[in-house]
C-alpha atoms as a PDB file:
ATOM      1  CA  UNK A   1     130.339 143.604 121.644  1.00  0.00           C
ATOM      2  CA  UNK A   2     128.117 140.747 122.594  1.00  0.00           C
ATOM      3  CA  UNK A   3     125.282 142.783 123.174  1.00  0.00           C
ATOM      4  CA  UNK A   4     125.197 144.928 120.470  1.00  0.00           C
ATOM      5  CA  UNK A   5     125.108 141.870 118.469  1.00  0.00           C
ATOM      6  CA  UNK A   6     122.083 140.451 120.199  1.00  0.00           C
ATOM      7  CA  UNK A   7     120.324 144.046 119.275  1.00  0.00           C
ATOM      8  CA  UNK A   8     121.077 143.089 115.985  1.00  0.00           C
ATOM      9  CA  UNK A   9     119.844 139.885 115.651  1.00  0.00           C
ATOM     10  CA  UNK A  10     116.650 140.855 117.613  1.00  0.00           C
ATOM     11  CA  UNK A  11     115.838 144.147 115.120  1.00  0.00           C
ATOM     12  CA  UNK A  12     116.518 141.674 112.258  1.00  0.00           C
ATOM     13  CA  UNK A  13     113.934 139.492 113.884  1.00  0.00           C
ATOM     14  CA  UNK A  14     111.530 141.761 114.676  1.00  0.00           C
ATOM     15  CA  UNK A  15     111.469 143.138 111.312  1.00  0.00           C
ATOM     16  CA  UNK A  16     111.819 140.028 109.595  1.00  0.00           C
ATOM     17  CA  UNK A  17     108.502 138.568 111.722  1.00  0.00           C
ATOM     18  CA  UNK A  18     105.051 139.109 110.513  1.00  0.00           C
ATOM     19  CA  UNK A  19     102.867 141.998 111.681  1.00  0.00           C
ATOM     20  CA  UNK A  20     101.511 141.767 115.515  1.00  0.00           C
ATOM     21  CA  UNK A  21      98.220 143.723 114.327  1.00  0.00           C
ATOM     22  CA  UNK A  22      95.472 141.836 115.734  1.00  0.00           C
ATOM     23  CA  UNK A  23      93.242 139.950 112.601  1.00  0.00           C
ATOM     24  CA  UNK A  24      90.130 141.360 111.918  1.00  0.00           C
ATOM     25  CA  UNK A  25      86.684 139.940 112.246  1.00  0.00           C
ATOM     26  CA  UNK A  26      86.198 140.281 108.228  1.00  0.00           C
ATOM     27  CA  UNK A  27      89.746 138.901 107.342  1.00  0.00           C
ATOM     28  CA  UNK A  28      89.431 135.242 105.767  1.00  0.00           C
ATOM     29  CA  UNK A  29      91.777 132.787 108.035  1.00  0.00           C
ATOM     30  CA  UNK A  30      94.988 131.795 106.739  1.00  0.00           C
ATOM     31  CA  UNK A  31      95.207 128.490 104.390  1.00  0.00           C
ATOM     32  CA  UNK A  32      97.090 126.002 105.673  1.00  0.00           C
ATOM     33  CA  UNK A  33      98.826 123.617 103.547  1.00  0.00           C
ATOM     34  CA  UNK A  34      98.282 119.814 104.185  1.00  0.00           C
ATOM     35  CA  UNK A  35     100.457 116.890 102.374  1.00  0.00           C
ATOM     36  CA  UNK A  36      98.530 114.559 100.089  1.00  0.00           C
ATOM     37  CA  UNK A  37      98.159 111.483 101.144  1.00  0.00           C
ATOM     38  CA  UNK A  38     100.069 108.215 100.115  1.00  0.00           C
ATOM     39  CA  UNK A  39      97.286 107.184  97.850  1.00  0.00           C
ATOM     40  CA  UNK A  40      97.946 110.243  95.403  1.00  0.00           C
ATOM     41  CA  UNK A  41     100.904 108.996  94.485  1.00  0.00           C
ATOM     42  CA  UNK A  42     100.537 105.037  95.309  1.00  0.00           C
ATOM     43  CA  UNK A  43     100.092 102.661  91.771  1.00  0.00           C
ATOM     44  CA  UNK A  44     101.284 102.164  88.177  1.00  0.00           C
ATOM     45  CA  UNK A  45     101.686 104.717  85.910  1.00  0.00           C
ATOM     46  CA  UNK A  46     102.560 105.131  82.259  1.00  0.00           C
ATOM     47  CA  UNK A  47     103.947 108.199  80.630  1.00  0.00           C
ATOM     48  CA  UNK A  48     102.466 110.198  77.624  1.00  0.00           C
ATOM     49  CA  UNK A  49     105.383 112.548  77.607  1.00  0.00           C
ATOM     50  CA  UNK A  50     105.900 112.977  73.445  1.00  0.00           C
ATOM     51  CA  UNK A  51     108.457 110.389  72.802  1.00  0.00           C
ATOM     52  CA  UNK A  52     108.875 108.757  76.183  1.00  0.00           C
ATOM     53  CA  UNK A  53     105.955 106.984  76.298  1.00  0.00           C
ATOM     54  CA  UNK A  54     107.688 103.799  77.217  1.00  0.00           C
ATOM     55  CA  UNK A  55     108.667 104.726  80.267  1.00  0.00           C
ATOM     56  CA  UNK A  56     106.774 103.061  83.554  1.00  0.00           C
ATOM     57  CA  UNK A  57     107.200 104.472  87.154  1.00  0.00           C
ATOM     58  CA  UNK A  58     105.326 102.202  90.098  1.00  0.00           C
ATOM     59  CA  UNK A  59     104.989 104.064  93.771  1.00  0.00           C
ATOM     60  CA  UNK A  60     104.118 101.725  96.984  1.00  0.00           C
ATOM     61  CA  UNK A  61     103.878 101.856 100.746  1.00  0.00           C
ATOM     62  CA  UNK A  62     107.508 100.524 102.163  1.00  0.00           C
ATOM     63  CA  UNK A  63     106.179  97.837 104.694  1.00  0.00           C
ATOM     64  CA  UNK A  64     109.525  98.390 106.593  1.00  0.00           C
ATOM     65  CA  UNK A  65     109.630 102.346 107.157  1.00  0.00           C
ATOM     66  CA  UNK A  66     106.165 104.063 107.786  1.00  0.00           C
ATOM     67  CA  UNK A  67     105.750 106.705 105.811  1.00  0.00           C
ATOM     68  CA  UNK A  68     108.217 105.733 103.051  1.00  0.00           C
ATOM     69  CA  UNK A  69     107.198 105.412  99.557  1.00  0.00           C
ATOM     70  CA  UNK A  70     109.025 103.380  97.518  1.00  0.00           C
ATOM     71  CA  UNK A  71     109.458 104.201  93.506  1.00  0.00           C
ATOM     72  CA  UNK A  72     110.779 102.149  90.426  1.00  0.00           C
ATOM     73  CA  UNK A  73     111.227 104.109  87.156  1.00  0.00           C
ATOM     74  CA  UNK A  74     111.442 102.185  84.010  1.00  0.00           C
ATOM     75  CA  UNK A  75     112.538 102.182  80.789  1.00  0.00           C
ATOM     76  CA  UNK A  76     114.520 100.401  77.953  1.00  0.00           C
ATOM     77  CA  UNK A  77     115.874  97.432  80.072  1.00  0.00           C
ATOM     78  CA  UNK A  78     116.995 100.489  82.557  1.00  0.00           C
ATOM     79  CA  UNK A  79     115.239 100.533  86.380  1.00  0.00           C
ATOM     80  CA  UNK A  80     115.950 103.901  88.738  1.00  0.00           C
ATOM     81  CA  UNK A  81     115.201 102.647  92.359  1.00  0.00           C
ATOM     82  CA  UNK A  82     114.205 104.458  95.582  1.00  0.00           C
ATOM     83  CA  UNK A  83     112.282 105.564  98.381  1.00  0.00           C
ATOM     84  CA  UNK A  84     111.447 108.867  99.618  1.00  0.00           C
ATOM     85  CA  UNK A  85     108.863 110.964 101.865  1.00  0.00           C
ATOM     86  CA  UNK A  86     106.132 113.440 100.846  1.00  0.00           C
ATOM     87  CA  UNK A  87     107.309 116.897 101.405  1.00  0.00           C
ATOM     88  CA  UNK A  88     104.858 119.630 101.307  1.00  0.00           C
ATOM     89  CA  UNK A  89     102.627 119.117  97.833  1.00  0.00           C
ATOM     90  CA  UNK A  90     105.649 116.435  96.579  1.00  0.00           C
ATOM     91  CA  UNK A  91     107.088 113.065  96.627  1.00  0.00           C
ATOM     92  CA  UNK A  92     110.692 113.162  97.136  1.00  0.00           C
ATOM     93  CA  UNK A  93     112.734 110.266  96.299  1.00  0.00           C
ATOM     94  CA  UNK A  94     116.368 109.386  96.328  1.00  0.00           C
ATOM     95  CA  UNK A  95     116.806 107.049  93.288  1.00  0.00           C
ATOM     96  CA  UNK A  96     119.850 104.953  91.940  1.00  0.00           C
ATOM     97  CA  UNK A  97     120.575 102.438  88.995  1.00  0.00           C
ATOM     98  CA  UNK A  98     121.288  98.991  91.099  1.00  0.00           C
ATOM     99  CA  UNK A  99     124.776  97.847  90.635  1.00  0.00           C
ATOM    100  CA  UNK A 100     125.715 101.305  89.100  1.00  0.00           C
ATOM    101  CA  UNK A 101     126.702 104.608  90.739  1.00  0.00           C
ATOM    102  CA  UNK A 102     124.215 106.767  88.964  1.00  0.00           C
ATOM    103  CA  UNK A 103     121.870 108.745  91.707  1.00  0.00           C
ATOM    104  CA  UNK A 104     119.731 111.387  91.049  1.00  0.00           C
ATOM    105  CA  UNK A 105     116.420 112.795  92.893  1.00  0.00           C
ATOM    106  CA  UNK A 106     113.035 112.596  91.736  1.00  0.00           C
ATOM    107  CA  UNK A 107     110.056 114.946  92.555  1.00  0.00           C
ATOM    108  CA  UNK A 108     106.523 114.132  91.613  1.00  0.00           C
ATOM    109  CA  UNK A 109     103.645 116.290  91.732  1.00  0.00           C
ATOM    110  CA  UNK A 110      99.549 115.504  91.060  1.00  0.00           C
ATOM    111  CA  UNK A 111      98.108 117.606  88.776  1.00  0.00           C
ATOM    112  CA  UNK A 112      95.637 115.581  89.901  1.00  0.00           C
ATOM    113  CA  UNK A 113      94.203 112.218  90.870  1.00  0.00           C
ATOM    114  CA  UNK A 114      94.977 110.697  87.263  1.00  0.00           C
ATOM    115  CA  UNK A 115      98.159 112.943  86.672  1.00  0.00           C
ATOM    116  CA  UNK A 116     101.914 113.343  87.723  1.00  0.00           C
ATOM    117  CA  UNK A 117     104.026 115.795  86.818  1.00  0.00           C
ATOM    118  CA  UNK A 118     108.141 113.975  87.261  1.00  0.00           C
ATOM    119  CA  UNK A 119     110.851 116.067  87.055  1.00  0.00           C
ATOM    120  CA  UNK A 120     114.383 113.530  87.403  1.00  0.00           C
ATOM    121  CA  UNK A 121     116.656 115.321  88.087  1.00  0.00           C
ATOM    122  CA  UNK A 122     120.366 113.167  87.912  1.00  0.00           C
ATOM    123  CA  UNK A 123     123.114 113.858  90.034  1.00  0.00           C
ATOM    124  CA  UNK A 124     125.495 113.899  86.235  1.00  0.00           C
ATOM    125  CA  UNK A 125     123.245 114.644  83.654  1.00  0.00           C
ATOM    126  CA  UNK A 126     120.056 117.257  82.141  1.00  0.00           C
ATOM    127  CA  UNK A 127     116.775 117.036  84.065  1.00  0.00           C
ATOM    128  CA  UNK A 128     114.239 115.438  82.475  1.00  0.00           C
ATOM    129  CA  UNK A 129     110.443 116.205  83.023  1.00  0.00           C
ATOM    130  CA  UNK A 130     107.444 113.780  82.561  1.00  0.00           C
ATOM    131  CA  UNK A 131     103.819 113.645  82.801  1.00  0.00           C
ATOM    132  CA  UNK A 132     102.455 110.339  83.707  1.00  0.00           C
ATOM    133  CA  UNK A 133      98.779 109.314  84.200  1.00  0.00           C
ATOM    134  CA  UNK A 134      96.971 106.245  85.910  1.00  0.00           C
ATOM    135  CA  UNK A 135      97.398 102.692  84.874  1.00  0.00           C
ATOM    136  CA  UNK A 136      93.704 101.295  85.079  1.00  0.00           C
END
């Protein structure tokens, strides 16, 4: 019984896996993917979302954990805290309302060096998406 089952799993691998044929000469080379850096997502930035432009969101370097961002989301007296990691083309934060036990997660993307495209996405409640751009 214990064998068959490691035939299984290995077919399932072996079909699963990508093709063994050999790349040829003329075939461009495979893109790989690399993280933004801090900076992308590092300053102040305002939102011109149609009828949440009051909201603020600041991103910073946490001196205590390398390769932590820390984010603060503001808006009407309101302040969503957190600190997250860049994972694959995002910033991933784990936010919460001090002194409350509202949580959510927010992912930011850069549409590009001026622009960021939020989605907040509250552990009880609707997602809400943004689009913020550069303080100067």
């Amino acid at each position: 019984m214990r064998w068959m089952s490691v035939v299984v799993l290995l077919s399932a691998v072996a079909g699963c896996s990508r093709t063994s044929e050999p790349v040829s000469a003329g075939s461009p080379p495979e893109t790989v993917s690399q993280a933004p850096p801090p900076s992308t997502f590092a300053g102040m930035w305002r939102s011109v979302t149609p009828g949440l432009e009051f909201i603020r969101l600041s991103v910073h370097s946490k001196s205590s954990d390398e390769g932590v961002l820390a984010a603060r989301l503001t808006f009407s007296g309101v302040a969503w805290e957190g600190g997250g990691r860049i994972a694959g083309d995002s910033l991933v934060t784990i936010m919460a309302i001090t002194g409350t036990t509202a949580s959510g997660v927010m992912v930011a993307r850069a549409g590009d060096a001026q622009t960021l495209r939020v989605q907040m996405r509250p552990t009880s409640g609707s997602v809400t998406d943004l689009t913020f751009v550069r303080e100067n």
